[in-house]
N, C-alpha and C. Protein backbone atom coordinates (compact mmCIF):
# COMPACT_ATOMS: atom_id res chain seq x y z
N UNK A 1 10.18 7.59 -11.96
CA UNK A 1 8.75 7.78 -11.70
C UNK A 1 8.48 7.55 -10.22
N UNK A 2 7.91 8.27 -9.59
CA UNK A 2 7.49 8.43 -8.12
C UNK A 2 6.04 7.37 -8.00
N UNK A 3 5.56 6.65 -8.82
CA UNK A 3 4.20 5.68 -8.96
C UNK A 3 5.40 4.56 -8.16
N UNK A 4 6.40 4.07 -8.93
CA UNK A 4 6.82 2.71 -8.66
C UNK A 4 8.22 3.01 -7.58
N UNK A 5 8.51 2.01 -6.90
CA UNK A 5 9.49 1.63 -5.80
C UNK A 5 10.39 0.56 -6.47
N UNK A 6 10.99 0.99 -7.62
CA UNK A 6 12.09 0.02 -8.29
C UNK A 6 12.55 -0.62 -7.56
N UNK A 7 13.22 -0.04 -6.48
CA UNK A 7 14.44 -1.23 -5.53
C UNK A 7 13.35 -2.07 -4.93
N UNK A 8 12.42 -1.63 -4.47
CA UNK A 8 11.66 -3.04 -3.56
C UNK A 8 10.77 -3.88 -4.51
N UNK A 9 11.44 -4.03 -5.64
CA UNK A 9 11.09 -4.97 -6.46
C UNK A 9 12.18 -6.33 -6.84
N UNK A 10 13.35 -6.01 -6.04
CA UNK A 10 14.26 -7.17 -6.10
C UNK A 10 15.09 -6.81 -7.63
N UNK A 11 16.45 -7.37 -7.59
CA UNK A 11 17.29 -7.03 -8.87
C UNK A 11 16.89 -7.81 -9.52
N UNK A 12 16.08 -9.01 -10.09
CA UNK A 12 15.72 -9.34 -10.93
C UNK A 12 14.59 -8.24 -11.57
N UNK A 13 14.16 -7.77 -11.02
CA UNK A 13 13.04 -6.82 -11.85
C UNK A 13 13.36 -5.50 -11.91
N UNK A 14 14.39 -4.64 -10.66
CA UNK A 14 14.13 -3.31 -10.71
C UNK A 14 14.67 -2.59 -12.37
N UNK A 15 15.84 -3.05 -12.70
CA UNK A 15 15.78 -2.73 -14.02
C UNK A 15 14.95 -2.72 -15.02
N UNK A 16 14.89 -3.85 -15.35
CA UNK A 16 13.55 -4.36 -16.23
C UNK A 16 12.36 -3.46 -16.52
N UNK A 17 12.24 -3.22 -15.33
CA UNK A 17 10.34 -2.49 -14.76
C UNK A 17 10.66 -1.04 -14.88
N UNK A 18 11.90 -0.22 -15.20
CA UNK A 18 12.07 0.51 -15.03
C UNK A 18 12.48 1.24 -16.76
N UNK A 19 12.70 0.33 -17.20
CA UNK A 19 13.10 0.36 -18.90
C UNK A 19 11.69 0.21 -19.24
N UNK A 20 10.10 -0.53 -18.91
CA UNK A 20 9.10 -1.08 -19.42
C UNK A 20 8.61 0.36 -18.87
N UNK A 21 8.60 0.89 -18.31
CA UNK A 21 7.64 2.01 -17.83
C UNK A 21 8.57 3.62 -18.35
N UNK A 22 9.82 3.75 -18.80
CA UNK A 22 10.02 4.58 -19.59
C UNK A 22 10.38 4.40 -20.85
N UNK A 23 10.13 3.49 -21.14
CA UNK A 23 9.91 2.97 -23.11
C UNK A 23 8.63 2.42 -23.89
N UNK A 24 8.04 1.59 -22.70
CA UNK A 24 6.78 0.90 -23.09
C UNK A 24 5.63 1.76 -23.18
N UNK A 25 4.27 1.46 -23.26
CA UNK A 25 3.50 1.74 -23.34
C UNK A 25 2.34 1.36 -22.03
N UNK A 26 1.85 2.20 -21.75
CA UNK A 26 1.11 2.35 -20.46
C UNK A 26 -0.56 1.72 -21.20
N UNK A 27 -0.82 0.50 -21.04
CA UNK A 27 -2.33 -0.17 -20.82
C UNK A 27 -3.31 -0.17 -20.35
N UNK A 28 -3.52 0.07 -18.86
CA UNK A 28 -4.35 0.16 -17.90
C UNK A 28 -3.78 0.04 -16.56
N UNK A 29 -4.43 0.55 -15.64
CA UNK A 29 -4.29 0.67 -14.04
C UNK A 29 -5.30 -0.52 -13.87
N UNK A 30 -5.05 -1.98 -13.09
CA UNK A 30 -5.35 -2.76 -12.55
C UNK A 30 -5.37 -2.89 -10.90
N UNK A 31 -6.20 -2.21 -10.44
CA UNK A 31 -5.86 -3.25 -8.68
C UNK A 31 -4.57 -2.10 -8.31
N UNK A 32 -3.70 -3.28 -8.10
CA UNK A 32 -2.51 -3.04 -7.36
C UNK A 32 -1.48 -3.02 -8.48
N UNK A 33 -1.76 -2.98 -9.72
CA UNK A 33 -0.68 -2.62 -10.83
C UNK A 33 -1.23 -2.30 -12.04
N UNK A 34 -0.07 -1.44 -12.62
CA UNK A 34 -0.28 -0.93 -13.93
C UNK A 34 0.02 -1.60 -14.32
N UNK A 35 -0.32 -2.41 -15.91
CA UNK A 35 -0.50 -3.03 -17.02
C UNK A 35 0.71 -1.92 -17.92
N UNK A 36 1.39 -2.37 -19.05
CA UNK A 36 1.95 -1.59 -19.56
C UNK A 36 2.96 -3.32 -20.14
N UNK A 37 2.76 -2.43 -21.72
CA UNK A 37 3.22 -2.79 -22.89
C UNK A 37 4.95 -2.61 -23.79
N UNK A 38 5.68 -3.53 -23.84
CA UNK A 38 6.74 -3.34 -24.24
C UNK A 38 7.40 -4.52 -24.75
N UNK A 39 8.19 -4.11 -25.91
CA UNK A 39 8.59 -5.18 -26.83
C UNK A 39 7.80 -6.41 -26.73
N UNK A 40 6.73 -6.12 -27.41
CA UNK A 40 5.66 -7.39 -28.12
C UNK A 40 5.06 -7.98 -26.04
N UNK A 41 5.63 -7.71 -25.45
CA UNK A 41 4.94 -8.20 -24.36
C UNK A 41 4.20 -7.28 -23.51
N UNK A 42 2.99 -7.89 -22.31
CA UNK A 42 2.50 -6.99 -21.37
C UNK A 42 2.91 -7.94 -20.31
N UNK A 43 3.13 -6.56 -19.18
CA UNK A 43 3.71 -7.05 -17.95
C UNK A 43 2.79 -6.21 -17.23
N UNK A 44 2.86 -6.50 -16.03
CA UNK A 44 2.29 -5.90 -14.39
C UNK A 44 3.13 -4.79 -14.01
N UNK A 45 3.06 -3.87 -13.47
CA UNK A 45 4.36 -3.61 -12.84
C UNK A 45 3.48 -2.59 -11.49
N UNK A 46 3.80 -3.23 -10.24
CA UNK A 46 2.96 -3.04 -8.92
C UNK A 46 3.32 -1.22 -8.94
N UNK A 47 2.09 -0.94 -8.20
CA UNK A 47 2.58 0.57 -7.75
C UNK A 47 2.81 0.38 -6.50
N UNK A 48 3.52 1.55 -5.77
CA UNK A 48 3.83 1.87 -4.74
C UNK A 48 3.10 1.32 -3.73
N UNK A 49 3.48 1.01 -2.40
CA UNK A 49 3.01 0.68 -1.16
C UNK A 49 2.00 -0.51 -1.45
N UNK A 50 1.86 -1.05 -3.12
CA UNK A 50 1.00 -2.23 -3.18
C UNK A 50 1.82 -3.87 -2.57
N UNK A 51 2.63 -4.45 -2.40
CA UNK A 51 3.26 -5.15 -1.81
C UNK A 51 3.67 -6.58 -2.76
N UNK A 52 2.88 -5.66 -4.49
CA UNK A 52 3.23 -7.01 -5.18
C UNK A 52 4.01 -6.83 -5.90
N UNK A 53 4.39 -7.88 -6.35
CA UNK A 53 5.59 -7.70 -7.34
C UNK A 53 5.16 -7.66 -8.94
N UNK A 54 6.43 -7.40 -9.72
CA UNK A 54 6.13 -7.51 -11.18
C UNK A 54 5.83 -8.61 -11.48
N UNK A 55 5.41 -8.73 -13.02
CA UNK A 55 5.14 -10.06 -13.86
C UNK A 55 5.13 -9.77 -14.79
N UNK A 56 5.25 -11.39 -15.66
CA UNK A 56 4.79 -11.04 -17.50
C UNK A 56 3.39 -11.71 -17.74
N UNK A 57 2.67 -10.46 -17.80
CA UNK A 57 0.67 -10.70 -18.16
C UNK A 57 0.63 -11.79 -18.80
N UNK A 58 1.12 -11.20 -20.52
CA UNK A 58 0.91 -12.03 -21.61
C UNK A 58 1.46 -11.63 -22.81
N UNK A 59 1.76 -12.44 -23.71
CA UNK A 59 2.36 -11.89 -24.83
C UNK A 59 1.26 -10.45 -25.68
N UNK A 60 2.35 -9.77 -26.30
CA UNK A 60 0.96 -8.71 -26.44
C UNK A 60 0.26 -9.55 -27.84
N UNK A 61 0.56 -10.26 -28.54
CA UNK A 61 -0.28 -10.92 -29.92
C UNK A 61 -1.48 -11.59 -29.00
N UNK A 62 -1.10 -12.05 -28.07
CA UNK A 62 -1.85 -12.60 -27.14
C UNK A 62 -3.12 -12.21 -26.44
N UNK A 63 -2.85 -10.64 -26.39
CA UNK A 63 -3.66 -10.13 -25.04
C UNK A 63 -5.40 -9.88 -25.34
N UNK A 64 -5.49 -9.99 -26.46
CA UNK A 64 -7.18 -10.21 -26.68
C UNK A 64 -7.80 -11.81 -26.44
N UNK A 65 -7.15 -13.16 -26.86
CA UNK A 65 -7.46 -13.86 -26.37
C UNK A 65 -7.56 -13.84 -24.50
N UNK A 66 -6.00 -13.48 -24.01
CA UNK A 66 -5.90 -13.47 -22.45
C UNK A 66 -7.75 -12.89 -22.17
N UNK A 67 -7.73 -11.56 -22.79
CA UNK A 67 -9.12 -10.84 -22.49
C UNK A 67 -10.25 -11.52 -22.24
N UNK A 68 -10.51 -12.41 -23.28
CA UNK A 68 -11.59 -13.09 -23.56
C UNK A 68 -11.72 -14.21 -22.71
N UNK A 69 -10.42 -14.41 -22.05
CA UNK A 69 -10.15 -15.83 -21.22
C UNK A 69 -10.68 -15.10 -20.08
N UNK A 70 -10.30 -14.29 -19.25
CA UNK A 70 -10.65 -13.22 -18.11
C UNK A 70 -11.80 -13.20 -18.15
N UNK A 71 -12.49 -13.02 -18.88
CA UNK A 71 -13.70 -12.47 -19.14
C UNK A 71 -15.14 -13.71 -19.27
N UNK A 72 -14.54 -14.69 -19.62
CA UNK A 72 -14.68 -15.71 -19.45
C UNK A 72 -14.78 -16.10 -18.02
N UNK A 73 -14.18 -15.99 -17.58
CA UNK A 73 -13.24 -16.68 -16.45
C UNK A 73 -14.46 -16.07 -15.36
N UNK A 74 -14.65 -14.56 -15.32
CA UNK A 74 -15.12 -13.66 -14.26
C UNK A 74 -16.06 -13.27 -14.48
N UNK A 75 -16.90 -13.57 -15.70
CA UNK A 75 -18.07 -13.41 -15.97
C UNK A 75 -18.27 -11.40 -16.52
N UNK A 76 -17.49 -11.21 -16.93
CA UNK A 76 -18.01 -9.85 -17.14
C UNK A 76 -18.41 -10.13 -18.93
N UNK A 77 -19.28 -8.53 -18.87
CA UNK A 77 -19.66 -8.80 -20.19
C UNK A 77 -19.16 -7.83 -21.40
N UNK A 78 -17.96 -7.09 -20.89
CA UNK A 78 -17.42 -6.69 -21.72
C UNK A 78 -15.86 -6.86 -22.00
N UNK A 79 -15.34 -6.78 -23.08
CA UNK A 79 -13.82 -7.48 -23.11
C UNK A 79 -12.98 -6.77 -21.76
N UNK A 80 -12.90 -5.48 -21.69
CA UNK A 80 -12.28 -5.08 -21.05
C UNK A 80 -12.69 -4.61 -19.59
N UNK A 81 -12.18 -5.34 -18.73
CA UNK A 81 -12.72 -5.58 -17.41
C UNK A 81 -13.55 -4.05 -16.76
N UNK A 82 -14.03 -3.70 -15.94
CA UNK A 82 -15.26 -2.51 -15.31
C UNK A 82 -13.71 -1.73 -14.67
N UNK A 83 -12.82 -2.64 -13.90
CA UNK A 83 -12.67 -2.90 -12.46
C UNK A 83 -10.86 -1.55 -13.56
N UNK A 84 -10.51 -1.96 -14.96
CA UNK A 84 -9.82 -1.52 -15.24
C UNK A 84 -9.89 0.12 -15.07
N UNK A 85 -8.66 0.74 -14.64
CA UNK A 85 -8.71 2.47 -14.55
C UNK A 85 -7.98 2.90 -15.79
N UNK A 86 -8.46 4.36 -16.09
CA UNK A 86 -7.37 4.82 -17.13
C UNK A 86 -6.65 4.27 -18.05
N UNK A 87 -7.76 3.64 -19.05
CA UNK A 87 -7.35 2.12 -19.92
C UNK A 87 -7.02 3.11 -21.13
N UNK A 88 -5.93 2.91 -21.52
CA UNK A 88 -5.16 3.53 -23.02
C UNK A 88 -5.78 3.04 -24.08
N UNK A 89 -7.59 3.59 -24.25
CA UNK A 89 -8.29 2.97 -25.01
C UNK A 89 -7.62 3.33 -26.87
N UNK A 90 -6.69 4.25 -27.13
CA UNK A 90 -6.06 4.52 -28.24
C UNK A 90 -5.72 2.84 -28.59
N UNK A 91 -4.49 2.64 -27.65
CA UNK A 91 -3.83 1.72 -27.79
C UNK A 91 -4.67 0.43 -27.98
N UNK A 92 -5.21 0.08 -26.95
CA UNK A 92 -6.31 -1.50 -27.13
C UNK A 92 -6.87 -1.05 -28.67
N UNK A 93 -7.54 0.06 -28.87
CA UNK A 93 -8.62 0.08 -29.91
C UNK A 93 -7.31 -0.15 -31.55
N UNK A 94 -5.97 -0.16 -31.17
CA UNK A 94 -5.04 -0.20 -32.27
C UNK A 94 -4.92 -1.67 -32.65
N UNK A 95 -5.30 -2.85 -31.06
CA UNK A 95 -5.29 -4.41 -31.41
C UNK A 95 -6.38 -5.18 -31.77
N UNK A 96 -7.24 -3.68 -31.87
CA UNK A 96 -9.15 -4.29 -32.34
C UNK A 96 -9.72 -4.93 -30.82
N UNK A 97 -9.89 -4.42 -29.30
CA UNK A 97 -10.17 -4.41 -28.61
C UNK A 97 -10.60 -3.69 -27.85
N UNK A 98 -10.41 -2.20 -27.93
CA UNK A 98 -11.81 -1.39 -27.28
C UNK A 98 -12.64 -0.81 -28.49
């Protein structure tokens, strides 16, 4: 995929991020990373020229509480943040969240 810069993600991740984004499931565009879903977990995984690295979000059994914590946290008033792009509302609406 031409979105992500596998190698300038360091060998702890370039694999990883690279199996999660052609097996997993794509979540939402955040900021400076796509969100995206794979084996029971959600991870980050930075796009191009953003300068951040990967992560693990949250477990996916998890990710409606995480929501509610965010949301909480930042004051918005709907579960799923404004600020989110191109949110795989199929998918959320499959964990009872959009």
């Amino acid at each position: 995929m031409k979105k992500y810069d596998f190698d300038s993600m360091g060998a702890l991740w370039a694999d990883q991020a690279r199996q999660i984004t052609e097996k997993g499931e794509f979540v939402a565009h955040s900021g400076n990373w796509d969100l995206w879903s794979y084996s029971g977990t959600v991870y980050s995984i930075p796009v191009m020229g953003s300068g951040c690295g990967a992560s693990v979000w949250c477990p996916l059994s998890g990710l409606r509480r995480h929501l509610y914590h965010l949301r909480a946290v930042c004051g918005y008033t709907s579960l799923v943040p404004s600020y989110w792009q191109n949110v795989n509302t199929e998918f959320l609406r499959g964990l009872g969240i959009a």
